[in-house]
C-alpha atoms as a PDB file:
ATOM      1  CA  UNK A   1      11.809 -46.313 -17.268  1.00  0.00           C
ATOM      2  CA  UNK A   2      13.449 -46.928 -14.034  1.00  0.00           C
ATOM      3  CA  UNK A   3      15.204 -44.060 -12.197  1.00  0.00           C
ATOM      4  CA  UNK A   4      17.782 -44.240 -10.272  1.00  0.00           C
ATOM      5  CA  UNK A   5      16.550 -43.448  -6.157  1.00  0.00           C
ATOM      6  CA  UNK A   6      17.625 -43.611  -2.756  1.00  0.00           C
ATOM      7  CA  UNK A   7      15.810 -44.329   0.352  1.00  0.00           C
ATOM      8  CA  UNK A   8      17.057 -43.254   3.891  1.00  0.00           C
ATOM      9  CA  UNK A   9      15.845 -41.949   7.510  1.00  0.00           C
ATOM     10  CA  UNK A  10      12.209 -42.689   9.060  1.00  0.00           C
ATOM     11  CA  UNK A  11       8.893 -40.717   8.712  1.00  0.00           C
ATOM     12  CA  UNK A  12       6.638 -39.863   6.420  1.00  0.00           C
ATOM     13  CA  UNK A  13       7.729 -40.179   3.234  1.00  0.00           C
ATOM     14  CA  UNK A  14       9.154 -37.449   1.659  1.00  0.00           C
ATOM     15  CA  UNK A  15      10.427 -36.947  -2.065  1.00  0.00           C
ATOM     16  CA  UNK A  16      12.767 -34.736  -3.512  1.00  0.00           C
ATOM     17  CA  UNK A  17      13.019 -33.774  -7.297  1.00  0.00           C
ATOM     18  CA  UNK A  18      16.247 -31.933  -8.676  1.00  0.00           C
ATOM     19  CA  UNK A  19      16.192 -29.226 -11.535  1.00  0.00           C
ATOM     20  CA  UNK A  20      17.069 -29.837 -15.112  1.00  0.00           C
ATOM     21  CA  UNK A  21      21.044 -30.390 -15.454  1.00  0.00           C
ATOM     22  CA  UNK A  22      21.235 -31.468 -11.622  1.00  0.00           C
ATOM     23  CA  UNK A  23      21.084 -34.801  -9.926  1.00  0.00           C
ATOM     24  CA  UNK A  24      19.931 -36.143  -6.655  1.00  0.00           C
ATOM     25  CA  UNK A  25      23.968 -34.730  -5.424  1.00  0.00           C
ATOM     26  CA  UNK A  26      21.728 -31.202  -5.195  1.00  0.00           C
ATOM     27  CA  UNK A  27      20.006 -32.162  -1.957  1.00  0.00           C
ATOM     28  CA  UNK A  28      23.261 -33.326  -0.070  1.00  0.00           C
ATOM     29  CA  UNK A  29      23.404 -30.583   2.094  1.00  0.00           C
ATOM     30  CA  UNK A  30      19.784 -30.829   3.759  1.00  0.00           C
ATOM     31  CA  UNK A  31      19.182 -34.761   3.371  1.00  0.00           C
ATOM     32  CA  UNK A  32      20.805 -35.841   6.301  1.00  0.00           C
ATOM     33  CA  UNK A  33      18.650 -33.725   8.768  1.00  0.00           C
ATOM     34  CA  UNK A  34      15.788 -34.205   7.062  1.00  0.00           C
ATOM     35  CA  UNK A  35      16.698 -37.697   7.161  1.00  0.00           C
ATOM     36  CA  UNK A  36      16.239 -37.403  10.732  1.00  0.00           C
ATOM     37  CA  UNK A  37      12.262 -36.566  10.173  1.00  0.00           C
ATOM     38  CA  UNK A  38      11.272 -38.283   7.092  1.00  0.00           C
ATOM     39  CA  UNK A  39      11.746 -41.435   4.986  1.00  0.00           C
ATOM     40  CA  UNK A  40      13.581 -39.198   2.177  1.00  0.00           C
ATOM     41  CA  UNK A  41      13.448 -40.507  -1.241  1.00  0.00           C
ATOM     42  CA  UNK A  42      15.824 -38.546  -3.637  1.00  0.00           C
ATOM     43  CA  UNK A  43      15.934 -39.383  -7.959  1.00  0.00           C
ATOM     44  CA  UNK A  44      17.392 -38.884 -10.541  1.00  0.00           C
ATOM     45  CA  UNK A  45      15.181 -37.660 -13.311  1.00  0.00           C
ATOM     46  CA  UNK A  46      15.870 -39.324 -17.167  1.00  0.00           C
ATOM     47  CA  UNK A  47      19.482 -38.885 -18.576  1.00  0.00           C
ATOM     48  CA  UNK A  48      20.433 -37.440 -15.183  1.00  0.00           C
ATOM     49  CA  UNK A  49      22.846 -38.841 -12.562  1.00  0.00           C
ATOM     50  CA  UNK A  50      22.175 -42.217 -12.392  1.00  0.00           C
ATOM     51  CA  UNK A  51      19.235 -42.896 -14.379  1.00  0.00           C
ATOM     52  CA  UNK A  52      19.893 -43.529 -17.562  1.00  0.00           C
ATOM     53  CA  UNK A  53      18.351 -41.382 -20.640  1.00  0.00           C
ATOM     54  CA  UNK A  54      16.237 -42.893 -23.066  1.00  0.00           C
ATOM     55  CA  UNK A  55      15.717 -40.958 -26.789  1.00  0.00           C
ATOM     56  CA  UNK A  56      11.603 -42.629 -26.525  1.00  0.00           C
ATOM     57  CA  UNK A  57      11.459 -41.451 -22.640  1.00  0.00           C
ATOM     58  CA  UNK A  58       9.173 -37.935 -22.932  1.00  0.00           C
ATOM     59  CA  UNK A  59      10.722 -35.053 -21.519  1.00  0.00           C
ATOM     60  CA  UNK A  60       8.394 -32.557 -20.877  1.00  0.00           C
ATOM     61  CA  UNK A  61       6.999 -32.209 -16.766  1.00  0.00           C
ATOM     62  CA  UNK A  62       3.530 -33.892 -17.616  1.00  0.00           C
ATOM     63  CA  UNK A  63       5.163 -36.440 -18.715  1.00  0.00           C
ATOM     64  CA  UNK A  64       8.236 -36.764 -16.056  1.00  0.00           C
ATOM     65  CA  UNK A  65       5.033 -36.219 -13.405  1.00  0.00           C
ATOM     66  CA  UNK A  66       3.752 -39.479 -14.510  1.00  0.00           C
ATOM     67  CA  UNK A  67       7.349 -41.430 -14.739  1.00  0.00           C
ATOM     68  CA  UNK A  68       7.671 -40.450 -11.070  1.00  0.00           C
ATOM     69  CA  UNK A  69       4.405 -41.791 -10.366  1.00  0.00           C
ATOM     70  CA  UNK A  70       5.438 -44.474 -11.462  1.00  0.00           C
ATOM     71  CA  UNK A  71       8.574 -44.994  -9.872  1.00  0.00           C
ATOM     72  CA  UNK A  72       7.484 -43.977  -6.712  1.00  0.00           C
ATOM     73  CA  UNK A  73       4.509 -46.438  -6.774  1.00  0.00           C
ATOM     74  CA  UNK A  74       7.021 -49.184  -7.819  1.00  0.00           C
ATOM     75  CA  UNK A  75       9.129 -48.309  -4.222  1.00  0.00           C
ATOM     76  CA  UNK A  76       5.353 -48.741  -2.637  1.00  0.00           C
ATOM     77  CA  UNK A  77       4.626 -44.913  -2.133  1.00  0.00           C
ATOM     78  CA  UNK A  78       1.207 -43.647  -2.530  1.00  0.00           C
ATOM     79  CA  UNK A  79       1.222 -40.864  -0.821  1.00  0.00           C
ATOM     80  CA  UNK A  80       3.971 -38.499   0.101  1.00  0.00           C
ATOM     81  CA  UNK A  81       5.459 -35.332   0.294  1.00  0.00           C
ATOM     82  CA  UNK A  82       7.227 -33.095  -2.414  1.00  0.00           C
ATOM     83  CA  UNK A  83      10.362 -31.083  -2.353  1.00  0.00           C
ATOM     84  CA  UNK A  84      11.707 -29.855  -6.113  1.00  0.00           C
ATOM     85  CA  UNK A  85      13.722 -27.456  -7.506  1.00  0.00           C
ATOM     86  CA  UNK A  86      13.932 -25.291 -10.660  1.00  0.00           C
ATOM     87  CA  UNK A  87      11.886 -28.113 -13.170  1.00  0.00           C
ATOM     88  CA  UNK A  88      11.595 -30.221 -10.073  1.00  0.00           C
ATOM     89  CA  UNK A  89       9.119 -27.892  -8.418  1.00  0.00           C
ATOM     90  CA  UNK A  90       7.564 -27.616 -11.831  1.00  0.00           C
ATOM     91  CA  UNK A  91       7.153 -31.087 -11.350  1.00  0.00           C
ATOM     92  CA  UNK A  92       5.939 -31.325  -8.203  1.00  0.00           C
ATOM     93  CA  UNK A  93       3.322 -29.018  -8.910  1.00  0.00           C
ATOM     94  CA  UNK A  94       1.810 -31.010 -11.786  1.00  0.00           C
ATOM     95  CA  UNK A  95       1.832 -34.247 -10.004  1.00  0.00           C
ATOM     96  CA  UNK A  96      -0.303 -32.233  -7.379  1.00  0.00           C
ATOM     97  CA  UNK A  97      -2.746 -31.083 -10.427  1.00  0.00           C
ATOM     98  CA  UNK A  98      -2.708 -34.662 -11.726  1.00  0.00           C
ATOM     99  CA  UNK A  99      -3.109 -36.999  -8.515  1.00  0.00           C
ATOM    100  CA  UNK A 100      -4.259 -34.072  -5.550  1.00  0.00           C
ATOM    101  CA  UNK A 101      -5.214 -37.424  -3.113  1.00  0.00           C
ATOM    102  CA  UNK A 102      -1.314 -38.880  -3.317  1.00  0.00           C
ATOM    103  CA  UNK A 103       0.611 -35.861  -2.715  1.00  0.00           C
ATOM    104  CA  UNK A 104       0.555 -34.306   0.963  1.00  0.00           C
ATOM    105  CA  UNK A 105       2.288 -31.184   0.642  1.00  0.00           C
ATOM    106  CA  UNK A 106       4.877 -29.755  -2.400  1.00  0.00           C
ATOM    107  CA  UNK A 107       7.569 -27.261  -1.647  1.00  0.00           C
ATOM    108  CA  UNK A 108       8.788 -26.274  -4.491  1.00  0.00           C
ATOM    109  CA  UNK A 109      12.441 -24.144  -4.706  1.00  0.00           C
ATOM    110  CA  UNK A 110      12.401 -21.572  -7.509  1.00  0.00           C
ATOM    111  CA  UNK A 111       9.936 -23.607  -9.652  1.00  0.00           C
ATOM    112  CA  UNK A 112       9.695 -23.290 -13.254  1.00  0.00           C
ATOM    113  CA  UNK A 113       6.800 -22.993 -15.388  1.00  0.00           C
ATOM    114  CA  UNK A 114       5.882 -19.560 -13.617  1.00  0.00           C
ATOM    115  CA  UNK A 115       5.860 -17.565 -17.146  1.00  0.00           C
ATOM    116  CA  UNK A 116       3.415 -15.705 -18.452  1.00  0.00           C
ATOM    117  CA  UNK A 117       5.075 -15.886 -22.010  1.00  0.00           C
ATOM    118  CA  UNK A 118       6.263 -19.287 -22.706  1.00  0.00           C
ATOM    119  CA  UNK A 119      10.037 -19.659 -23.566  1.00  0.00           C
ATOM    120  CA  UNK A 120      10.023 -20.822 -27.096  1.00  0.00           C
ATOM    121  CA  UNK A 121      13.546 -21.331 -28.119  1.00  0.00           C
ATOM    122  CA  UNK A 122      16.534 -22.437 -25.398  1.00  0.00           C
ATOM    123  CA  UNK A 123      18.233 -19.880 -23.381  1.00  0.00           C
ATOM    124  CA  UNK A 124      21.583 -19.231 -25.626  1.00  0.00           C
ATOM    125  CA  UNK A 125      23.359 -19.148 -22.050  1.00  0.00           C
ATOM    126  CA  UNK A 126      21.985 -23.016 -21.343  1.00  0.00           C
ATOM    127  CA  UNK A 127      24.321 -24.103 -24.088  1.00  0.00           C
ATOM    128  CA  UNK A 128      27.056 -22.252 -22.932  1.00  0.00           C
ATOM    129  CA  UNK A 129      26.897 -23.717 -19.204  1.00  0.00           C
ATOM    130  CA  UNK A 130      26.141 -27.462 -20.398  1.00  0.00           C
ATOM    131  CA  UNK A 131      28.736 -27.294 -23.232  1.00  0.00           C
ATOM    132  CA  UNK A 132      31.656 -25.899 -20.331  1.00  0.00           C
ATOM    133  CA  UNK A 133      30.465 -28.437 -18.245  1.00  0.00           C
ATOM    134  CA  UNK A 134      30.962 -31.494 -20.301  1.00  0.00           C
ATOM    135  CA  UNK A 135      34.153 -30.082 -21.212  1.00  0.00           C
ATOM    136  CA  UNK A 136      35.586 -29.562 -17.474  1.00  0.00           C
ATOM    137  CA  UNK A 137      33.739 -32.558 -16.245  1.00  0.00           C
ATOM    138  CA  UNK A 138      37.259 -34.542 -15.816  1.00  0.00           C
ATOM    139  CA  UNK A 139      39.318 -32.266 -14.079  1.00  0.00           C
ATOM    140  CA  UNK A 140      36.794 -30.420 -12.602  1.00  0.00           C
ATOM    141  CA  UNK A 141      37.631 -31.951  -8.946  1.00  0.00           C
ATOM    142  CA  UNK A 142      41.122 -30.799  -9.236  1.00  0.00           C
ATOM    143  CA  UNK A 143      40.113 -27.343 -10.840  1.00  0.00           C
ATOM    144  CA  UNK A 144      37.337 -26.453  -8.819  1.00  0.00           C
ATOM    145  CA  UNK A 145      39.509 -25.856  -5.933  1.00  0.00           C
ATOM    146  CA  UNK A 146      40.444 -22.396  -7.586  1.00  0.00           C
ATOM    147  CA  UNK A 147      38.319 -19.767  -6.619  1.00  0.00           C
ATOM    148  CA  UNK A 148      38.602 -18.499 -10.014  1.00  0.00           C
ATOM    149  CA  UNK A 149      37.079 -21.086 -11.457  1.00  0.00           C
ATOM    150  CA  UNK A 150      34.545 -21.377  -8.871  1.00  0.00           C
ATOM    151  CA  UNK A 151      33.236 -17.840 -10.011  1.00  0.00           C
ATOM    152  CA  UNK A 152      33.232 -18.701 -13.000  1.00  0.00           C
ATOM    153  CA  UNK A 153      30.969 -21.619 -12.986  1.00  0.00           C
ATOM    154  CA  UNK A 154      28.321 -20.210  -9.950  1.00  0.00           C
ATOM    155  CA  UNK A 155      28.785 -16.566  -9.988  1.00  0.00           C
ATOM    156  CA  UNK A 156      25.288 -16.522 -11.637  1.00  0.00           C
ATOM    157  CA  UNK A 157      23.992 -18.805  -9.474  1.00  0.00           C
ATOM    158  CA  UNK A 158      24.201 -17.497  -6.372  1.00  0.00           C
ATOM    159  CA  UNK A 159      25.403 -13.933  -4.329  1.00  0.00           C
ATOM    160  CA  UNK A 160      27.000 -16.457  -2.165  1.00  0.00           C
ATOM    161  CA  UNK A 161      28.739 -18.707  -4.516  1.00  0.00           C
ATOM    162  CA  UNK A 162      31.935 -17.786  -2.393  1.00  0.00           C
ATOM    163  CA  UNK A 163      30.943 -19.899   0.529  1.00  0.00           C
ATOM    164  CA  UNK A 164      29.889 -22.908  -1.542  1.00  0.00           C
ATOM    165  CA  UNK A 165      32.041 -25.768  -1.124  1.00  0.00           C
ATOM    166  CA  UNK A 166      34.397 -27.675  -3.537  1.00  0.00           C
ATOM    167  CA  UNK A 167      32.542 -30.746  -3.170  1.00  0.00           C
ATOM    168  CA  UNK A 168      29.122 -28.581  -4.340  1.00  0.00           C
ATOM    169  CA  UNK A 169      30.370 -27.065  -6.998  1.00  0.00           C
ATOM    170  CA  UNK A 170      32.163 -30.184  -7.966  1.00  0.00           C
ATOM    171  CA  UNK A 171      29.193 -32.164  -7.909  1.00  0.00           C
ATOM    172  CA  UNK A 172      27.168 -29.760  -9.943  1.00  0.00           C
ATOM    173  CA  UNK A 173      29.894 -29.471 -12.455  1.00  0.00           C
ATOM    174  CA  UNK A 174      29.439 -33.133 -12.521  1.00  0.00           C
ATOM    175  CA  UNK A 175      26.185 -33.085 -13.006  1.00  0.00           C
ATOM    176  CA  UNK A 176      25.766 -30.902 -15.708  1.00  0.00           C
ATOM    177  CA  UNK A 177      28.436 -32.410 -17.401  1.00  0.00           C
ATOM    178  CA  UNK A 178      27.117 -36.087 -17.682  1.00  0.00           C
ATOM    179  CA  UNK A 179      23.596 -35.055 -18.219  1.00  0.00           C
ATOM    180  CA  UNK A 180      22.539 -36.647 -21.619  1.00  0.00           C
ATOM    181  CA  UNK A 181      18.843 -35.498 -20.899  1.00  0.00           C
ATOM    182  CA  UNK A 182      19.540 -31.411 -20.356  1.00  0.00           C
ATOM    183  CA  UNK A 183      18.780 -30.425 -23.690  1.00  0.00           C
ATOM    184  CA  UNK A 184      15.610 -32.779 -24.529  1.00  0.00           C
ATOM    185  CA  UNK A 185      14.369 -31.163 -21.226  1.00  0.00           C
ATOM    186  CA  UNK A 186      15.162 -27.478 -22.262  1.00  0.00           C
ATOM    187  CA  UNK A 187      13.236 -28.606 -25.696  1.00  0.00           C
ATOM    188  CA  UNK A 188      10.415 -30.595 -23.890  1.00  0.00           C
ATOM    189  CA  UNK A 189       9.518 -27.382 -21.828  1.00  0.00           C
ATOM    190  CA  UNK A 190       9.552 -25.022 -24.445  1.00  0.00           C
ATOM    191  CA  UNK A 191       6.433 -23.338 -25.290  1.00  0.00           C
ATOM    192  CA  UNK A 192       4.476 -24.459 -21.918  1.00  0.00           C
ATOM    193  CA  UNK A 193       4.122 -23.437 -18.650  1.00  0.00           C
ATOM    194  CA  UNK A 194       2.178 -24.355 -15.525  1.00  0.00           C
ATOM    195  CA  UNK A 195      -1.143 -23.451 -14.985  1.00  0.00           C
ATOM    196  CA  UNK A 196      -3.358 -25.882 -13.801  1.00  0.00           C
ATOM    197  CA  UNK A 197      -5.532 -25.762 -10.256  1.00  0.00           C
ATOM    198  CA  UNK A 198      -4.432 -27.638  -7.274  1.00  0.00           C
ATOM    199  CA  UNK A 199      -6.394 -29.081  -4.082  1.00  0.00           C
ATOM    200  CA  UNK A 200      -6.639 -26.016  -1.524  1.00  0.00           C
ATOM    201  CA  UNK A 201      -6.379 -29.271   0.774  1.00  0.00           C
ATOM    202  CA  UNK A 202      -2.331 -29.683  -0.065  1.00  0.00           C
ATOM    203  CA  UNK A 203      -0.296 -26.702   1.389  1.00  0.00           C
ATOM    204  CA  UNK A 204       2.025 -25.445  -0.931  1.00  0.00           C
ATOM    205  CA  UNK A 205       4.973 -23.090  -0.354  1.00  0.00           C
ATOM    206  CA  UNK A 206       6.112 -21.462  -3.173  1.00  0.00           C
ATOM    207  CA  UNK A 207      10.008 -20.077  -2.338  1.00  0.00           C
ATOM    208  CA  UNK A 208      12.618 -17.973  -4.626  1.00  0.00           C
ATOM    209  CA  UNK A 209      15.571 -16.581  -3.738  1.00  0.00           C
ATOM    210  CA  UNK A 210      16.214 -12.637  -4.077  1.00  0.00           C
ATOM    211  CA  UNK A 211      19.024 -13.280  -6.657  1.00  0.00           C
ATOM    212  CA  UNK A 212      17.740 -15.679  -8.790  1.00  0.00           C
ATOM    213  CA  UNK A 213      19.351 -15.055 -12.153  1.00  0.00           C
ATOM    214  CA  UNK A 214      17.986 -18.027 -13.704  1.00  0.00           C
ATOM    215  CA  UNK A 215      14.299 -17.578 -13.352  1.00  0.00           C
ATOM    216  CA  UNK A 216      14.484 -13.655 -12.384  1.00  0.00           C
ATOM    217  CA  UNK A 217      11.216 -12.165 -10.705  1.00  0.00           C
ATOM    218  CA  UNK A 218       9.970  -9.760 -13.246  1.00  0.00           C
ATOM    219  CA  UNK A 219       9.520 -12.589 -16.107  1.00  0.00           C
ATOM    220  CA  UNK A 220       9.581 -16.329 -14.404  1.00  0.00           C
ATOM    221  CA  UNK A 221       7.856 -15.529 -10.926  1.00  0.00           C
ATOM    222  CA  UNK A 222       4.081 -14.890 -11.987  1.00  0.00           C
ATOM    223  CA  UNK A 223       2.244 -15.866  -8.961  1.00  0.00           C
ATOM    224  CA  UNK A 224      -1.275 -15.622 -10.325  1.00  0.00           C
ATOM    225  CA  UNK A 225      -0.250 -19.048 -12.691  1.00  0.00           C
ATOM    226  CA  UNK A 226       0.120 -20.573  -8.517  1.00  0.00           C
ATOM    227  CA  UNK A 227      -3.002 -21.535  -6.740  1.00  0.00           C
ATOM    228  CA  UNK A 228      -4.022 -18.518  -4.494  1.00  0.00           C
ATOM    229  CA  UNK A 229      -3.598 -20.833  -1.460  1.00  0.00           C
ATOM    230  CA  UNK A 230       0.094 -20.646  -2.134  1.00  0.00           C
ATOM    231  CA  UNK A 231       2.090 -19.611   0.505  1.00  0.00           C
ATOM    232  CA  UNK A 232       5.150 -17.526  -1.253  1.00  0.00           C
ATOM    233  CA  UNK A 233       8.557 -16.623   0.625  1.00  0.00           C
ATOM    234  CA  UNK A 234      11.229 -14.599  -0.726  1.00  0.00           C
ATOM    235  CA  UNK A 235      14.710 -15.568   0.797  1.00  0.00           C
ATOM    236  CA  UNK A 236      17.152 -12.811   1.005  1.00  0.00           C
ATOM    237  CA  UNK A 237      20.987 -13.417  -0.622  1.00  0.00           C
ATOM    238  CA  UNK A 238      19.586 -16.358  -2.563  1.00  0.00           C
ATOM    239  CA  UNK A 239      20.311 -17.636  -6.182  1.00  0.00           C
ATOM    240  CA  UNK A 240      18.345 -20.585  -8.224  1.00  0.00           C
ATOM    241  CA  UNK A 241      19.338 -23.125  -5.330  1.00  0.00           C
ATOM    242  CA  UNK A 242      18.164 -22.179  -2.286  1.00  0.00           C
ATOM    243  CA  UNK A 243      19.285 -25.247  -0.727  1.00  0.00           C
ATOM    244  CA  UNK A 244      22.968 -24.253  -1.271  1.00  0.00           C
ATOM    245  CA  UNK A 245      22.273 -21.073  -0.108  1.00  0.00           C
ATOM    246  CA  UNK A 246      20.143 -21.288   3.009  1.00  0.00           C
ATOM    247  CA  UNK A 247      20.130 -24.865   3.708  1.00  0.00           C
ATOM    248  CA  UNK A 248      18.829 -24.577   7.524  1.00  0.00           C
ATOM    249  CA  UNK A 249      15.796 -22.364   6.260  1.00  0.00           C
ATOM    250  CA  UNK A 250      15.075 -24.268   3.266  1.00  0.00           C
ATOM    251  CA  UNK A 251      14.765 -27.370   6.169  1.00  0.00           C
ATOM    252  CA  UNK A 252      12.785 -24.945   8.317  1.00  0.00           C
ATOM    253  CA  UNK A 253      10.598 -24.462   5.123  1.00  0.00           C
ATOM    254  CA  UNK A 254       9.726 -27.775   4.405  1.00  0.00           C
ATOM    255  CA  UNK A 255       9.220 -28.452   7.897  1.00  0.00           C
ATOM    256  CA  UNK A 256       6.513 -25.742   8.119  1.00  0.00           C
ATOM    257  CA  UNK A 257       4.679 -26.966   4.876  1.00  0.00           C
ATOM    258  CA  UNK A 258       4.488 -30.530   5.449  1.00  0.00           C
ATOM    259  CA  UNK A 259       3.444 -29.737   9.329  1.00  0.00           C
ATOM    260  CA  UNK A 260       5.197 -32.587  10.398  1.00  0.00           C
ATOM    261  CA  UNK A 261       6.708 -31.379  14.245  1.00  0.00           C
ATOM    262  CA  UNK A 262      10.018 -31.365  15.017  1.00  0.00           C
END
């Protein structure tokens, strides 16, 4: 399958992976500076954004790790850097397990996988959020500007949904909405979880927010399932998207864990 990418700025190259129900929109608020430092390469994963979903397209992150290979080999990228969120940083993390000499350095934003029980049937809130969503998805740009309706949708999300901006929460709503492969993702991951060994040669920063309501500490955040090299960083008044949150210190981050200078 072909997924839908962009390509912009100069640098070494660096890719970023969005979470299950998101799109590429996700890293609009930290692209352009690190635009300014890397050849960025943003996707959409299957039956997400742009890319289009495929019933015979496997959805679990062994199998999405490979389809990015893939992709990213087609653009001419064997080696690069790796920025993902939520199933993203699950991701990212087994592409580092699979191909350790093509990946340079992962970052991953409130990665999944980090269970030590296995979810084995979907979060009943997941349908909840997709099904609102896809219901909302048409007037969301006009409803969205309520702050009512902004709490509604992100409260959960983040202790700062507040200070999020229409065109965020609009293009999350969006997102969700039109997401045809949310649900074969939520199946494809249940009953697994990452635990394979990574290359102490690829630095790896492992980063949740305090808040994280999605993936909360005391059940999703098992750090011994990491490799012990793993550099881990707690961000204070920070939900499941750090990037919306923080953006200038999730930049700072990934500066400091690809080592590239500013």
């Amino acid at each position: 399958m072909k997924l839908s990418t962009k390509v912009q700025g100069e640098g070494e190259p660096l890719l970023l992976i969005h979470g299950m129900g998101s799109a590429s929109t996700a890293w609009k608020l930290i692209t352009p500076e690190l635009s300014k430092h890397f050849t960025v390469i943003t996707i959409d994963l299957p039956g997400h954004g742009n890319s289009p979903y495929d019933p015979g397209q496997h959805m679990e992150p062994v199998a999405l790790a490979h389809l990015v290979f893939k992709n990213m080999h087609e653009l001419g990228y064997t080696r690069f850097h790796i920025a993902g969120n939520s199933l993203g940083g699950w991701i990212a993390l087994e592409m580092a397990a699979m191909n350790p000499e093509q990946i340079i350095s992962i970052t991953a934003l409130a990665p999944a996988g980090l269970w030590l029980t296995p979810f084995m049937i979907r979060l009943p809130g997941a349908a909840v959020t997709k099904y609102l969503a896809n219901s909302l998805k048409i007037v969301a740009p006009n409803l969205l500007k309520y702050e009512w309706a902004r709490k509604v949708g992100f409260t959960t999300v983040s202790p700062l949904w507040r200070e999020f901006s229409i065109e965020t929460c609009t293009d999350a709503t969006l997102a969700m909405g039109s997401a045809l492969g949310y649900f074969p993702a939520w199946d494809s991951l249940l009953t697994k979880r990452f635990d394979k060994k990574i290359s102490s040669d690829i630095p790896i920063t492992i980063l949740f927010g305090d808040t994280d309501n999605t993936l909360p500490a005391k059940t999703c955040q098992e750090r011994s399932l990491t490799p012990s090299h793993s550099r881990w960083v707690i961000l204070p008044d920070s939900g499941h998207a750090p990037m919306w949150d923080h953006p200038e210190e999730v930049i700072a981050e990934i500066m400091q864990t690809t080592r590239v200078k500013l």
